[in-house]
Structures are given as C-alpha cells and as structure tokens.
N, C-alpha and C. Protein backbone atom coordinates (compact mmCIF):
# COMPACT_ATOMS: atom_id res chain seq x y z
N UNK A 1 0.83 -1.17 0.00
CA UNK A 1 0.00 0.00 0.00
C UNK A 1 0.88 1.24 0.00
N UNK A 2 0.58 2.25 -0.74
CA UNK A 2 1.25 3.47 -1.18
C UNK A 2 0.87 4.32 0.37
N UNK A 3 1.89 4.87 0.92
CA UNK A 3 1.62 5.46 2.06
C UNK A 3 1.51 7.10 1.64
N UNK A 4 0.80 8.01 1.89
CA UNK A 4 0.04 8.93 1.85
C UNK A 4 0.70 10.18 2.53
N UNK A 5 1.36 11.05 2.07
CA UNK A 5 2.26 11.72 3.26
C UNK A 5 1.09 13.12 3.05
N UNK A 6 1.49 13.97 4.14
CA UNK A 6 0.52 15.38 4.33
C UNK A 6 1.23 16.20 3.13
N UNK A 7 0.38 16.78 2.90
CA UNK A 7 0.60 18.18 1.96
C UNK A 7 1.32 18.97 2.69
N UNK A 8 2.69 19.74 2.00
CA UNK A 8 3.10 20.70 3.10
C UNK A 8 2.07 22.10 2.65
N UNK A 9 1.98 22.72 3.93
CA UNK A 9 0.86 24.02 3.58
C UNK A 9 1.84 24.94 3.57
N UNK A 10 1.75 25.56 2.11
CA UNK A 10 2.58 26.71 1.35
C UNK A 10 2.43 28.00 2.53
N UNK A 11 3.34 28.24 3.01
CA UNK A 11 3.69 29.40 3.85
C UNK A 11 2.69 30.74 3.15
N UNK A 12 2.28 31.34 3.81
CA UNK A 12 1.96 32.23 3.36
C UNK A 12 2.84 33.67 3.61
N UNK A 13 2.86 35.10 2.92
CA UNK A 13 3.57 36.21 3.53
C UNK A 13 2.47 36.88 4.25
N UNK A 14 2.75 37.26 5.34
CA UNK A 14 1.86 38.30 6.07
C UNK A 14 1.70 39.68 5.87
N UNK A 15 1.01 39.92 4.71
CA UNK A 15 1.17 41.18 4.39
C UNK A 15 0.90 42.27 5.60
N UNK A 16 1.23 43.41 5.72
CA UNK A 16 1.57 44.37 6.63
C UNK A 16 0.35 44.75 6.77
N UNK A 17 -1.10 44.06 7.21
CA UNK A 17 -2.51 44.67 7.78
C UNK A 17 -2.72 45.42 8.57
N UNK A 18 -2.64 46.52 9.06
CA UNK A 18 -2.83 47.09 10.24
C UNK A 18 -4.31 46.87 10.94
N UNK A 19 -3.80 46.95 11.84
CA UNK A 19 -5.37 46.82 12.87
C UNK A 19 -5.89 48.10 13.12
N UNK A 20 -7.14 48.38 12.83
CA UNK A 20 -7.58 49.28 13.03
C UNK A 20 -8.24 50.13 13.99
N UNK A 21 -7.76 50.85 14.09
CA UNK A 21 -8.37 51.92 15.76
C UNK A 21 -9.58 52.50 15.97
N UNK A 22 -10.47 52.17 16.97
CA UNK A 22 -11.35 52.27 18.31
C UNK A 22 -11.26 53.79 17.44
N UNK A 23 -12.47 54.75 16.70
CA UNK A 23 -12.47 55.90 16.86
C UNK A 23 -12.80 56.23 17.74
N UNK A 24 -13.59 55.84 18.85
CA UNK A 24 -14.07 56.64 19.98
C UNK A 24 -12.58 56.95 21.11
N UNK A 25 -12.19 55.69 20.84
CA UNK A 25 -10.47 55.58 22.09
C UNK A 25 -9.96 56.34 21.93
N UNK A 26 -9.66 56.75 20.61
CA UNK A 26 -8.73 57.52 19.99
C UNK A 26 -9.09 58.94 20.23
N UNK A 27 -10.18 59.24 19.73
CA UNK A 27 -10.79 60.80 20.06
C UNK A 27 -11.78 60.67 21.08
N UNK A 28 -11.46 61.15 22.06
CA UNK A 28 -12.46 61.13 23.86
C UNK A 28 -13.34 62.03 23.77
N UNK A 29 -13.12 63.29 22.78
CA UNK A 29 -14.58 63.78 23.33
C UNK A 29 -15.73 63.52 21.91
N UNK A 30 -15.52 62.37 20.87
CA UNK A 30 -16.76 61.98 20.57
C UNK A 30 -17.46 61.22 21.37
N UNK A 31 -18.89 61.16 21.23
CA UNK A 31 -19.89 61.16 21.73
C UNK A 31 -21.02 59.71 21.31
N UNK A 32 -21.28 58.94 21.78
CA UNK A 32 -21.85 57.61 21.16
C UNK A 32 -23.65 58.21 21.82
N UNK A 33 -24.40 58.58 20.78
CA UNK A 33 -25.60 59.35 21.44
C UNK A 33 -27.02 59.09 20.89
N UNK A 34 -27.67 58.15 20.94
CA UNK A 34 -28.94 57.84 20.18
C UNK A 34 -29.48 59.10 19.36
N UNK A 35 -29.45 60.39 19.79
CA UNK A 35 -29.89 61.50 18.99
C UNK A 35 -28.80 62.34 17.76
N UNK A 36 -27.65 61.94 17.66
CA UNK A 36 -26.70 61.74 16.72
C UNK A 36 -26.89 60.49 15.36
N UNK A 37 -27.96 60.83 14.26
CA UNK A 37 -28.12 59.68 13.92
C UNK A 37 -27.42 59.65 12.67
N UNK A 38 -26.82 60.68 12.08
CA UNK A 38 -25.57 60.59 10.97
C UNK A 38 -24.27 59.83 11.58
N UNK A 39 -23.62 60.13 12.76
CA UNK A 39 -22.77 58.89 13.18
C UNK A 39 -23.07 57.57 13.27
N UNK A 40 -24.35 57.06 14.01
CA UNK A 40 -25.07 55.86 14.18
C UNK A 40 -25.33 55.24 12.67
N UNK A 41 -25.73 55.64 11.85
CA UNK A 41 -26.40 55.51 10.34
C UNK A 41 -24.95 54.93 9.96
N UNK A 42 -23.60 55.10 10.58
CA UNK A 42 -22.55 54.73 9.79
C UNK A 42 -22.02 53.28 10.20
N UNK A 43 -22.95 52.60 10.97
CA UNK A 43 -22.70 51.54 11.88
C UNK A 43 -23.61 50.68 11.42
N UNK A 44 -24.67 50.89 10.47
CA UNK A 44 -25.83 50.30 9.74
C UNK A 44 -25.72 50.01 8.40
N UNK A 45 -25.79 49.09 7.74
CA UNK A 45 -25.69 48.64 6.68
C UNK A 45 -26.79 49.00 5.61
N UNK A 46 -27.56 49.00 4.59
CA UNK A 46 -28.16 49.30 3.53
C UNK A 46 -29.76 48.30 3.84
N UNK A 47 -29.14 47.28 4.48
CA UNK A 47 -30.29 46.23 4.47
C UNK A 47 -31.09 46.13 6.07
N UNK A 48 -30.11 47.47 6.82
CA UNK A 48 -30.68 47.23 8.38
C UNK A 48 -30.16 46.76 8.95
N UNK A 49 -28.85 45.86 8.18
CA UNK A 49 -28.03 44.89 9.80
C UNK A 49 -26.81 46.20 10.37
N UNK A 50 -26.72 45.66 11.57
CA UNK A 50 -25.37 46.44 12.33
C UNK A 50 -23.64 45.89 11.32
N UNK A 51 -23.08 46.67 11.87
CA UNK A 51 -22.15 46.28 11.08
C UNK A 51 -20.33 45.49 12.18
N UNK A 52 -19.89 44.67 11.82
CA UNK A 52 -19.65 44.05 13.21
C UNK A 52 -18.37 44.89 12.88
N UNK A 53 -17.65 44.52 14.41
CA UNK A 53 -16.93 45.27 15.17
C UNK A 53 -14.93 45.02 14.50
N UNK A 54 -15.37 44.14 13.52
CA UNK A 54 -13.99 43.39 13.24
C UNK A 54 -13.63 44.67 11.58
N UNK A 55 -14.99 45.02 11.60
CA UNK A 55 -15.32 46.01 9.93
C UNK A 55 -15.18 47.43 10.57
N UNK A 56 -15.65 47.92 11.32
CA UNK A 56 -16.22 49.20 12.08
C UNK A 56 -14.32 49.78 12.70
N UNK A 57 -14.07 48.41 13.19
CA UNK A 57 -12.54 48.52 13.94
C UNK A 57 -13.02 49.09 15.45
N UNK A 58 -13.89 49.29 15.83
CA UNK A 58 -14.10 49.46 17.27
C UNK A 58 -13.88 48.42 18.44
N UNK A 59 -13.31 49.09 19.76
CA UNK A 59 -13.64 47.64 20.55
C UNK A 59 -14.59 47.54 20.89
N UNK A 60 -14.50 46.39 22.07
CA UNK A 60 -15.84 45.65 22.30
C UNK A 60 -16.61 46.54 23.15
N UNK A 61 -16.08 46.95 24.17
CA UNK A 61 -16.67 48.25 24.66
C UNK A 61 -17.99 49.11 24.03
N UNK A 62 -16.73 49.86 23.12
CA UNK A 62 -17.56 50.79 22.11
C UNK A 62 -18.72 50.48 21.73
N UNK A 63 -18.30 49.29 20.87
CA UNK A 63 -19.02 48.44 19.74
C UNK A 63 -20.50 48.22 20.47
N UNK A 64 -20.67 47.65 22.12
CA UNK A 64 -21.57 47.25 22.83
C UNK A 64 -22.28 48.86 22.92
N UNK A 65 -21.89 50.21 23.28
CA UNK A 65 -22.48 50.74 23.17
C UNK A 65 -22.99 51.25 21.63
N UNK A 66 -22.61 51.53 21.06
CA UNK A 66 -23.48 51.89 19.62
C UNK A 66 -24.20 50.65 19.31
N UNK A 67 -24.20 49.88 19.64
CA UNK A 67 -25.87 48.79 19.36
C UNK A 67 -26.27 49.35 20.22
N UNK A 68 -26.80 49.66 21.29
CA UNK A 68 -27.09 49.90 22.09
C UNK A 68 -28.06 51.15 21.74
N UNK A 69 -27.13 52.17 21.78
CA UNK A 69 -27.77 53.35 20.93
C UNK A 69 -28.15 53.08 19.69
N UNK A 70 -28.35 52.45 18.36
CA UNK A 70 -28.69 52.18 17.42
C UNK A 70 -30.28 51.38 17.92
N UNK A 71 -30.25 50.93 18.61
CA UNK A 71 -31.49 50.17 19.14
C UNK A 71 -32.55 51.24 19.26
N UNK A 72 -32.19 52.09 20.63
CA UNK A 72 -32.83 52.71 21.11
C UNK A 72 -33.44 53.87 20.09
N UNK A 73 -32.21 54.37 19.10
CA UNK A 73 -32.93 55.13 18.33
C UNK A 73 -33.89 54.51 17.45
N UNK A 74 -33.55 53.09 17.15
CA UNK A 74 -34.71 52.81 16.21
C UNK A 74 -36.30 52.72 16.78
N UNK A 75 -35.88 52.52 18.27
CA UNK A 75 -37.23 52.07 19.12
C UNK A 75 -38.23 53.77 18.82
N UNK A 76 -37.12 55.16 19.17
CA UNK A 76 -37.58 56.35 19.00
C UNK A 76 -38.11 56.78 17.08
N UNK A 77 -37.75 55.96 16.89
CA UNK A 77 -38.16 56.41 15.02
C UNK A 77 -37.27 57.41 14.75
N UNK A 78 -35.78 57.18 15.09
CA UNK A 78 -34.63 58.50 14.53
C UNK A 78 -33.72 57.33 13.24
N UNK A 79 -33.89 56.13 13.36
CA UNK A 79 -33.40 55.60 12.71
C UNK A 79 -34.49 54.76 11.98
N UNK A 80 -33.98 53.92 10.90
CA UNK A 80 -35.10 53.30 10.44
C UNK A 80 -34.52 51.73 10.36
N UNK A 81 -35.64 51.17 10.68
CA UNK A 81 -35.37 49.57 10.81
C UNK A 81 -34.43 49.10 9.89
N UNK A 82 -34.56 49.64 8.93
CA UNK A 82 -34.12 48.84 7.53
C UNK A 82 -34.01 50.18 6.25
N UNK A 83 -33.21 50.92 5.44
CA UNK A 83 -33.13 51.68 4.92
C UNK A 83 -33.67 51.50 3.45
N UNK A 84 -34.46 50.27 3.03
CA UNK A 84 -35.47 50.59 2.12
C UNK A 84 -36.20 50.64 2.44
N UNK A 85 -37.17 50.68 3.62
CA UNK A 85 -38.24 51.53 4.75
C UNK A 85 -38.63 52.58 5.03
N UNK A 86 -37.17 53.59 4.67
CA UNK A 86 -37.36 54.87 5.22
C UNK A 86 -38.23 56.25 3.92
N UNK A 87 -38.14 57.03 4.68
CA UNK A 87 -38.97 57.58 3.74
C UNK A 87 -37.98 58.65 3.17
N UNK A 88 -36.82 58.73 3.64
CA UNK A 88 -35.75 59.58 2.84
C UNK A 88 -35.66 59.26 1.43
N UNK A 89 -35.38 60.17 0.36
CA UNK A 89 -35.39 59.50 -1.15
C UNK A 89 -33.92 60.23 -1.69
C-alpha cells in the first residue's frame, strides 16, 4: 500500500494589515448618542443589519455601546429599521 504523506501548507507572507483603531479611544470627546443619527447611520448597513466590530474597527466596549444606541434610536423612530423603509429619497 502506497503510504500517503501530508501536503506541506505553502507558507503564506503576512502582508503588513494594520489593525484598526477604536475611533471613539482615539478621540475622547466623541460622543456615542442615540440622537446623533448621521454617526449611528454609519454603523448600519443598507439592508438594516449592524455592522460588526472586526469592519467598524471598534472595541468591544464601544461596539456594545453603539448597538445599544442604534437600538434605542430605532425604538424612537430616529433611525429606520431597515433603509429601504425609510422615507428619505
């Protein structure tokens, strides 16, 4: 029987990705504020989903508050569930 050896897995190069920075960490006196809904709107996707925290570059912190506030404004009608919903044109 022909014995079967592993594939070696082709090294890859690590291209130089930077990780991206927490805007709120970075600048202290922005403001994470349910009545701010042009910042919030930037955390929302086209179809209504949030946008996760690995895309946004925020930490977990942050990230927990702007859902948070994104919620609440939608509960107030400052945001809209879903942005083919809204009545902006």
């Amino acid at each position: 029987m022909p014995r079967r050896f592993k594939k070696e897995k082709k090294e890859r190069k690590k291209l130089g990705i930077r990780r991206k920075a927490c805007r709120f960490c970075v600048d202290k006196e922005l403001v994470i504020d349910y009545k701010l809904t042009k910042l919030l709107s930037q955390f929302v996707t086209e179809g209504g989903k949030m946008v996760p925290r690995r895309l946004t570059g925020n930490c977990a912190f942050h990230q927990r508050r702007v859902v948070d506030e994104v919620m609440r404004a939608r509960v107030l009608a400052l945001l809209p569930y879903s942005l083919s919903h809204s009545q902006a044109a």
